[in-house]
Protein backbone atom coordinates (compact mmCIF):
# COMPACT_ATOMS: atom_id res chain seq x y z
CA UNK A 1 101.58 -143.43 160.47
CA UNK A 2 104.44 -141.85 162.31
CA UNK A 3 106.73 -139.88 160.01
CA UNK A 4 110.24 -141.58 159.57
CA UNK A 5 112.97 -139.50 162.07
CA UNK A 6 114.88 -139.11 158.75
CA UNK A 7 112.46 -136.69 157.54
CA UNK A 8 111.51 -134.93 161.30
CA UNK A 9 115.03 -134.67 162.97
CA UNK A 10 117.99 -134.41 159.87
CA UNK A 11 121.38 -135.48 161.38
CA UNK A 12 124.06 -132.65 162.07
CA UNK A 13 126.76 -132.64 159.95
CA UNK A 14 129.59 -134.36 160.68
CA UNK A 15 133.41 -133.10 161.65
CA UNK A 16 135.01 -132.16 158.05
CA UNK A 17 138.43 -133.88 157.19
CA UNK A 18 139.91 -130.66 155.72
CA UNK A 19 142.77 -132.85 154.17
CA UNK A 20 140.58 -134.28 152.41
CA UNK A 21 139.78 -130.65 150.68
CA UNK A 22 142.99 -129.58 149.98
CA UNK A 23 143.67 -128.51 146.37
CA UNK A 24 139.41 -128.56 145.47
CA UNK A 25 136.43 -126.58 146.28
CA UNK A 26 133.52 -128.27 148.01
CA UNK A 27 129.57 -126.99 148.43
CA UNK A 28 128.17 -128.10 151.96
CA UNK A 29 124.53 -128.10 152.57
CA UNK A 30 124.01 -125.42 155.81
CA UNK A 31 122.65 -127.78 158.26
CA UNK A 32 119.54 -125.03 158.57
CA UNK A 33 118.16 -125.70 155.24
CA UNK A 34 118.02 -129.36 155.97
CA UNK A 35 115.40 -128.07 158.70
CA UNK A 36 113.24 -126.26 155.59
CA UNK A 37 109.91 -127.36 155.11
CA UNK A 38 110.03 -127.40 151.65
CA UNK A 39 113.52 -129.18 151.47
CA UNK A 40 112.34 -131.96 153.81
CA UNK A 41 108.91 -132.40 151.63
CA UNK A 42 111.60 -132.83 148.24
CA UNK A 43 113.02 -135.92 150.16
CA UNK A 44 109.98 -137.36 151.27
CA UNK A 45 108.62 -137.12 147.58
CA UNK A 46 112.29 -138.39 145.89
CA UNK A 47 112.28 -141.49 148.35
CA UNK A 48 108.44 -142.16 147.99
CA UNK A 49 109.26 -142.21 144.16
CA UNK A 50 112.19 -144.15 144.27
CA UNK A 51 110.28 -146.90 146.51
CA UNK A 52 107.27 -147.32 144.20
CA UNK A 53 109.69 -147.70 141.38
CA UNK A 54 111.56 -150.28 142.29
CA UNK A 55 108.82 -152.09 144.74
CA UNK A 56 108.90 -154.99 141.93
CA UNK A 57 112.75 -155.31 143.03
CA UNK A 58 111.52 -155.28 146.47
CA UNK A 59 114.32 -152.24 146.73
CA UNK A 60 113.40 -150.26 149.99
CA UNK A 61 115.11 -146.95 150.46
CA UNK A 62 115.23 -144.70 153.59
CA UNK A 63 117.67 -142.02 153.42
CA UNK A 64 119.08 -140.49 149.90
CA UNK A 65 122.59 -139.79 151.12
CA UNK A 66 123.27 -143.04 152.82
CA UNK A 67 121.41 -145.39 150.85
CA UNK A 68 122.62 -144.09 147.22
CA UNK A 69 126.46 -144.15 147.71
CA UNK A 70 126.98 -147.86 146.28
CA UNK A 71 125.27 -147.72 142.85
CA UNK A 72 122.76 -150.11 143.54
CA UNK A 73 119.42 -148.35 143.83
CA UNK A 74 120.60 -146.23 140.72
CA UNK A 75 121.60 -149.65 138.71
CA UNK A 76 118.18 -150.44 139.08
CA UNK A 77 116.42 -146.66 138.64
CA UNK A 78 118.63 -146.90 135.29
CA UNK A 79 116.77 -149.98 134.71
CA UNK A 80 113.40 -149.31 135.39
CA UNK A 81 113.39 -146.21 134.23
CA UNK A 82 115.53 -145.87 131.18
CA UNK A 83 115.50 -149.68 129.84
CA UNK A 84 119.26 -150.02 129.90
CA UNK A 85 120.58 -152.79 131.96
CA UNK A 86 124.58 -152.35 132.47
CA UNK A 87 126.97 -155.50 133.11
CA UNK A 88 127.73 -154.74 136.54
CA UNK A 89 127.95 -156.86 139.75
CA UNK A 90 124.66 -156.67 141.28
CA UNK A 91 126.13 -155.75 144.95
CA UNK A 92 129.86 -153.49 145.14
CA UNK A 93 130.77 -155.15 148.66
CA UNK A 94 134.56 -153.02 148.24
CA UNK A 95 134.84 -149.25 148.07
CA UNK A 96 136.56 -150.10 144.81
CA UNK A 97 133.96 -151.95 143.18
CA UNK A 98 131.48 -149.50 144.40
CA UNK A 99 133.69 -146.27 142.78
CA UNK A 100 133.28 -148.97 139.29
CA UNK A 101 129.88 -149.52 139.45
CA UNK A 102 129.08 -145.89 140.15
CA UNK A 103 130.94 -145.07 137.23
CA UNK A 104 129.77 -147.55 134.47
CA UNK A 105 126.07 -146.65 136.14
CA UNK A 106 125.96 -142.47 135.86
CA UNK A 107 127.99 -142.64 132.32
CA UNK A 108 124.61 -144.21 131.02
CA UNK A 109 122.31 -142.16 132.84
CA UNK A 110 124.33 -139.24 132.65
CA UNK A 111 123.90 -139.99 128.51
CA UNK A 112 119.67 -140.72 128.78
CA UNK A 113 119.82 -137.27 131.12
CA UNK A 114 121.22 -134.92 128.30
CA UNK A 115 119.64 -136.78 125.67
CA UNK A 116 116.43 -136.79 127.18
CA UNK A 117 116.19 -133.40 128.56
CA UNK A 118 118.79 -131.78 126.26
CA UNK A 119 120.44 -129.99 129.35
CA UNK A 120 124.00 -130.61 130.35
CA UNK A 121 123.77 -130.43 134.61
CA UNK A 122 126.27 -133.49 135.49
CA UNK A 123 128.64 -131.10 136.64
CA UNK A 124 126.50 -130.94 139.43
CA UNK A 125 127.51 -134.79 140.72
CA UNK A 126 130.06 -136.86 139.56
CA UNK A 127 131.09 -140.41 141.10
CA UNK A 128 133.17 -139.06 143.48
CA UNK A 129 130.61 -136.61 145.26
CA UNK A 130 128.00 -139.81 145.06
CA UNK A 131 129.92 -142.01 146.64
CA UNK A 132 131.17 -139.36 149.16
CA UNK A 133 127.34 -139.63 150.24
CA UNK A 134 127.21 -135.82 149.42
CA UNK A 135 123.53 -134.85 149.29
CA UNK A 136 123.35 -131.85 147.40
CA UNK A 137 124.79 -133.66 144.72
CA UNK A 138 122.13 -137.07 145.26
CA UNK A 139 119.44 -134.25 145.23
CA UNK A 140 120.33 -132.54 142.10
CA UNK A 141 120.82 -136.15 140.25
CA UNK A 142 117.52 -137.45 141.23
CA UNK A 143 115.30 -133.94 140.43
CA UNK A 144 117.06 -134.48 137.16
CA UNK A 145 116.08 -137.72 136.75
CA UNK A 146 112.29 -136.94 137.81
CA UNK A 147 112.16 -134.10 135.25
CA UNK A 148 113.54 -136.33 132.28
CA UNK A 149 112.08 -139.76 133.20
CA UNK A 150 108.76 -139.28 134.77
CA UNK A 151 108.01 -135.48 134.51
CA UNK A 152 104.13 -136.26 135.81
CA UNK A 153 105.44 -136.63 139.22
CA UNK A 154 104.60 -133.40 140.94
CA UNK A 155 108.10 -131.90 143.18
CA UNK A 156 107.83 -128.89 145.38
CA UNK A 157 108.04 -125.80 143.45
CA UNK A 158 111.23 -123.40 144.27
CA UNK A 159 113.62 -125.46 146.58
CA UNK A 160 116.50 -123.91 147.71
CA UNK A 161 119.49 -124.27 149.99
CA UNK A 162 121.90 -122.59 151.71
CA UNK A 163 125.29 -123.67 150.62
CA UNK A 164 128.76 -123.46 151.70
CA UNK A 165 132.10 -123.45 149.39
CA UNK A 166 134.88 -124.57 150.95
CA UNK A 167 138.14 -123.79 149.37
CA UNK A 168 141.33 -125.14 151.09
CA UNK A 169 144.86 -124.64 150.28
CA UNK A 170 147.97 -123.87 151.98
CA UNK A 171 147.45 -120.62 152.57
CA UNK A 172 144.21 -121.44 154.80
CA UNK A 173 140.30 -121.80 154.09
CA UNK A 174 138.34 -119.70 151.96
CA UNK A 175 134.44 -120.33 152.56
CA UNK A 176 131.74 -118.05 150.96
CA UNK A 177 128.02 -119.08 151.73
CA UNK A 178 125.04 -118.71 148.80
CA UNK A 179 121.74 -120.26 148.14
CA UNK A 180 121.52 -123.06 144.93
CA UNK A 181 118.20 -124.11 143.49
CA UNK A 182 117.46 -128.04 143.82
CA UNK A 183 114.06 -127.27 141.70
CA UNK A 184 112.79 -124.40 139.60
CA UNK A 185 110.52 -121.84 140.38
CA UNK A 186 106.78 -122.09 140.70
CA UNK A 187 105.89 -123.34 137.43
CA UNK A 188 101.96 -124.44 136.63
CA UNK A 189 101.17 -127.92 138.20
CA UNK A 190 98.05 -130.02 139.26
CA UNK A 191 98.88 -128.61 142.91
CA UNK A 192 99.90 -125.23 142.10
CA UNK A 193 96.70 -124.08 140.15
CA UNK A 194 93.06 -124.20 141.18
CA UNK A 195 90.76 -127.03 140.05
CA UNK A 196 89.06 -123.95 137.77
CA UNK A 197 92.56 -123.26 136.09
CA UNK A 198 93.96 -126.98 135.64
CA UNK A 199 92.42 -130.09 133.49
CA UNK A 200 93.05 -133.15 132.92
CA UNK A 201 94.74 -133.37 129.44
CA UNK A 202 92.10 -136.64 128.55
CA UNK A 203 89.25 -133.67 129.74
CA UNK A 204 90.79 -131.11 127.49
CA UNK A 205 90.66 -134.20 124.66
CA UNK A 206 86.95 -135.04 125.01
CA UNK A 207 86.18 -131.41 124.63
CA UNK A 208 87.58 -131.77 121.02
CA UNK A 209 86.05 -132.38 117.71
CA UNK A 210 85.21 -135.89 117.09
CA UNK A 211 88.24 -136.33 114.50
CA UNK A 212 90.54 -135.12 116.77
CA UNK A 213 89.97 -137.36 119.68
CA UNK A 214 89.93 -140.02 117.01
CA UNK A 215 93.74 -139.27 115.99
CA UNK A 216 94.48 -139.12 119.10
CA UNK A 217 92.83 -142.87 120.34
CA UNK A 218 94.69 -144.02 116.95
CA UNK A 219 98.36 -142.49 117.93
CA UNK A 220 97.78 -144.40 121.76
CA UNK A 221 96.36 -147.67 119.57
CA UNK A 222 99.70 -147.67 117.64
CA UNK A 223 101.47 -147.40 120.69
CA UNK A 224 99.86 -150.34 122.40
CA UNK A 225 99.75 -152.33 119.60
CA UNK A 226 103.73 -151.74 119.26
CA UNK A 227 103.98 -153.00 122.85
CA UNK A 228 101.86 -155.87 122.74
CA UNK A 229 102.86 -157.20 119.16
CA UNK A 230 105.50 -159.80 120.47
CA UNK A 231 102.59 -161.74 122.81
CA UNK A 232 100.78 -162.07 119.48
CA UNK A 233 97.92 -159.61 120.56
CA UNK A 234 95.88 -156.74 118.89
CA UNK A 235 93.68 -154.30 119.80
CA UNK A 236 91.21 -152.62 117.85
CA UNK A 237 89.07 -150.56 120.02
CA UNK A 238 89.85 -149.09 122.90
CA UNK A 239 86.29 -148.21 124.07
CA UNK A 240 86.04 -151.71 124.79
CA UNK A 241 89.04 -154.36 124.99
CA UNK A 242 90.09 -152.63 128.20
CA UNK A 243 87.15 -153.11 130.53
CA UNK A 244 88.12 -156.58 131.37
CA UNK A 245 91.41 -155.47 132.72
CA UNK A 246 93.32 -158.71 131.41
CA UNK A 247 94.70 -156.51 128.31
CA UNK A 248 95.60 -153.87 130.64
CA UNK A 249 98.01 -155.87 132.89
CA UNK A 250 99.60 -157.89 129.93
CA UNK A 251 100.29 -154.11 128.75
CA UNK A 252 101.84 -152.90 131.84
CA UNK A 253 103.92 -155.67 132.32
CA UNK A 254 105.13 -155.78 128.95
CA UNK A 255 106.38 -152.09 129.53
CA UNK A 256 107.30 -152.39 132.59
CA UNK A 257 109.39 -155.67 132.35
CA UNK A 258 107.59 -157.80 134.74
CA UNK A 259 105.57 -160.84 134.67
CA UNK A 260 101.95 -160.50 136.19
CA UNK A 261 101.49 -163.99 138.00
CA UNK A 262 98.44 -165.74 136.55
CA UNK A 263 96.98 -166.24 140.06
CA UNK A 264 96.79 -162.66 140.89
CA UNK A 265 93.71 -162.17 138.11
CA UNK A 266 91.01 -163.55 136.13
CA UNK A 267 92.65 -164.31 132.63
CA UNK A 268 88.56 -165.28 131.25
CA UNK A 269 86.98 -163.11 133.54
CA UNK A 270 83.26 -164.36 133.82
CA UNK A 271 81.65 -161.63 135.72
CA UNK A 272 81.40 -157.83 136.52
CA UNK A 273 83.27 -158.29 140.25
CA UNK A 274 85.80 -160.65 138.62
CA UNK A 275 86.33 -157.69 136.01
CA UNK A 276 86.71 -155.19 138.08
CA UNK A 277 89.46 -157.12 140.60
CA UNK A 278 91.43 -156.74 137.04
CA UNK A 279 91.09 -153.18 136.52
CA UNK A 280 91.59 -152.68 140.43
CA UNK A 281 94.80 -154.72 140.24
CA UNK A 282 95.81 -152.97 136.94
CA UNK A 283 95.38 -149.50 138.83
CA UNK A 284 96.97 -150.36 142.20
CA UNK A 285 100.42 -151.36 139.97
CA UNK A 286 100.24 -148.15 138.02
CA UNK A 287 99.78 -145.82 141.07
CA UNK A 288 103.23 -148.32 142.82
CA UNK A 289 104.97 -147.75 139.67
CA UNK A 290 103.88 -143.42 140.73
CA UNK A 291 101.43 -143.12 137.73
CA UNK A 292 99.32 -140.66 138.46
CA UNK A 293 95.95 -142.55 138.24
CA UNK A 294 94.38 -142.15 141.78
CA UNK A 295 91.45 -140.14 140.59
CA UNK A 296 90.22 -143.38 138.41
CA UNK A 297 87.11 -145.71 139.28
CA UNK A 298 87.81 -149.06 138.59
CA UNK A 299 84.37 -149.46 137.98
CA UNK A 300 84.20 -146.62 135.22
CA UNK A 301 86.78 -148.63 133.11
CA UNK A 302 84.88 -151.48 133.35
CA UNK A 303 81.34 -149.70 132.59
CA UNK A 304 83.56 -148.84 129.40
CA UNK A 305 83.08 -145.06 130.07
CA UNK A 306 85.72 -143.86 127.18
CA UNK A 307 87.48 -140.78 129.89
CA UNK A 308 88.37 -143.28 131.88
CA UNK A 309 89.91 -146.07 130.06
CA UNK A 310 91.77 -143.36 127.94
CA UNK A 311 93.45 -141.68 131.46
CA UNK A 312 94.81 -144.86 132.17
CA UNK A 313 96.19 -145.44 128.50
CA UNK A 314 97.61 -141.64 128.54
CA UNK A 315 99.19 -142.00 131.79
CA UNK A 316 101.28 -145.20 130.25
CA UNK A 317 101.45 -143.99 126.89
CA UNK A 318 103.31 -140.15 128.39
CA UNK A 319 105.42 -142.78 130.53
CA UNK A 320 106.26 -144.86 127.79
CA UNK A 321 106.29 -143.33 124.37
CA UNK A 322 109.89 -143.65 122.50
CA UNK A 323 111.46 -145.54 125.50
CA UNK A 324 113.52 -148.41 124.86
CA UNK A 325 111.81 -151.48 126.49
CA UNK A 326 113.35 -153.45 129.55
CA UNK A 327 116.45 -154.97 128.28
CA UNK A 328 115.64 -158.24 130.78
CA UNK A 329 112.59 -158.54 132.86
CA UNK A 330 111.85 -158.99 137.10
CA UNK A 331 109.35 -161.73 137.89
CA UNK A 332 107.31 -160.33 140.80
C-alpha cells in the first residue's frame, strides 16, 4: 500500500501573519524536523490510533493539524476514550461555534488528563493554538492523551523538534530556535527490548504460584462481572465461558458502548468453526479498537488454553479498569 503523501512529502510552512503575533510569543515547528524519521513515524502511529478508535463512528482522519482544528474528532476521542459525552453540537460549521466546542471539549479532557496522569502539561495547547491548526500543540495533546488513556500503545521513543519562538512587538522580532520533546526518552517497551528481556505480563502470571494467578483471575472476574451485571449475566470461570466467543463480544461492547449486531455471530454456537468465527470476530474488534492482541490464536481461546483467554481479558481489563462507562452508546 502506497504511503499517504501526508506522511512522505510534509507541506512547507506557510507565509506568517506577523500581526497576528504582536503582543505574544509563538513556537513554530522548523519545517526540517517535519522531514525526521522519527517525527513522521509519531504521526503515522497518532493517526493510525485515532482511526481504529473511532472506526465504530466511521471517523476517518488524515492529517493531525488540519483535521483536529474543529473539535470534532476530539468530541468523540473524549468519548470513546474517557466515557464523557459533552452537550455540544455534533458539527461547529462557524469559526465561532468551533472556538465553543473546542472549549467545552479540552476543559473535560484537559480535567481526565491531570487526573489521570497527575501531570499538569495543558499549557502546552490551549483552544486557541488548536484551532489555529498549530501542530506542535495537536502533537503534544494527543501523546498526552496516549500516555493517560491507552498507555499499551507503543510511540517512538525520544521525539524531538526543532522549534522556533517568535516574539513580536513594536520594537521588531525576537526569534530564538531550541529543540522540545513530543515523547520521552527511550524508556523499556515491547519494541525497545529483546524478546529475551521483555514478557508478556499474562507469561510473567503463569509463572506464579497457583494462589497468585488465582487472585489475579478473581480481580479480572470482578471486573467482568461489574461490566456485564446490567445484561443480567455472570461468569464463573474463566477457563471456560470464553471459548465460545459470545461472552466475549457482549463484554466488549458493553465497554466499549456499541451494539454487536446479532448477524455478525453465532449467539448458540453449535460447532468448533462457528466458535471460533466468535473469538475471530471478538479479536479483529479489539485489535480496531488498538488492543494489543495480534499475537493471539483464535483457536487457542477456543481450545480453552487458560494464557490465551486471560491475554485477551488483561488487555480489556488494563483498558478498562476504573473508567467510567460510555455515557450513550454507537450502534455499528
Amino acid at each position: 500500500m502506497d504511503q499517504d503523501p501526508f506522511f512522505t512529502s510534509p507541506r512547507e510552512e506557510e507565509p506568517l501573519d506577523m500581526e497576528s503575533f504582536q503582543g505574544e510569543t509563538r513556537k513554530l515547528i522548523q519545517p526540517t524536523s517535519l522531514r525526521d524519521p522519527k517525527v513522521e513515524k509519531l504521526k503515522e502511529v497518532l493517526v493510525s490510533w485515532i482511526n481504529k478508535t473511532l472506526k465504530p463512528d466511521h471517523i476517518v482522519v488524515q492529517s493531525l493539524d488540519e483535521d483536529l482544528f474543529d473539535g470534532l474528532v476530539l468530541h468523540h476521542l473524549l468519548a470513546r476514550l474517557a466515557g464523557v459525552d459533552v452537550s455540544v453540537e455534533e458539527i461547529a460549521v462557524t469559526g465561532v461555534a468551533q472556538v465553543h466546542k473546542l472549549g467545552v471539549v479540552l476543559d473535560q479532557l484537559n480535567r481526565r488528563l491531570e487526573t489521570v496522569s497527575g501531570d499538569h502539561q495543558t499549557a502546552k495547547w490551549d483552544v486557541k493554538l488548536i484551532h489555529s491548526k498549530d501542530l506542535l500543540a495537536t502533537l503534544h495533546l494527543l501523546v498526552a492523551m496516549v500516555r493517560s488513556f491507552q498507555p499499551d500503545l507503543v510511540l517512538p521513543a525520544n521525539v524531538k523538534v526543532e522549534v522556533v519562538l517568535v516574539e513580536v512587538n513594536k520594537t521588531g522580532i525576537k526569534s530564538v530556535i531550541q529543540s522540545e520533546s513530543l515523547t520521552e526518552e527511550s524508556c523499556p517497551s515491547r519494541d525497545s527490548l529483546s524478546s529475551s528481556a521483555w514478557e508478556d505480563p499474562v507469561d510473567q502470571l503463569l509463572k506464579l504460584d497457583a494462589h497468585k494467578i488465582l487472585t489475579a483471575k478473581t480481580a479480572m472476574m470482578n471486573f467482568v462481572n461489574q461490566k456485564m451485571s446490567s445484561l443480567g449475566l455472570q461468569v464463573a470461570d474463566s477457563d471456560t465461558q470464553f471459548s465460545d466467543g459470545v461472552i466475549l463480544l457482549l463484554l466488549i461492547g458493553q465497554l466499549e458502548g456499541f451494539f454487536v449486531p446479532l448477524g455478525d455471530f453465532y449467539l448458540t454456537p453449535a460447532n468448533h468453526s462457528e466458535m471460533v468465527h466468535n473469538v475471530t470476530l471478538a479479536r479483529n474488534l479489539l485489535l480496531d479498537l488498538g488492543l494489543n492482541v495480534d499475537n493471539i490464536d483464535p483457536q487457542d481461546v477456543v481450545t480453552r488454553d487458560v494464557g490465551a483467554t486471560l491475554k485477551v481479558l488483561y488487555a480489556l481489563f488494563r483498558r478498562h479498569h476504573g473508567r467510567r462507562q460510555p455515557a450513550t452508546a454507537a450502534q455499528c
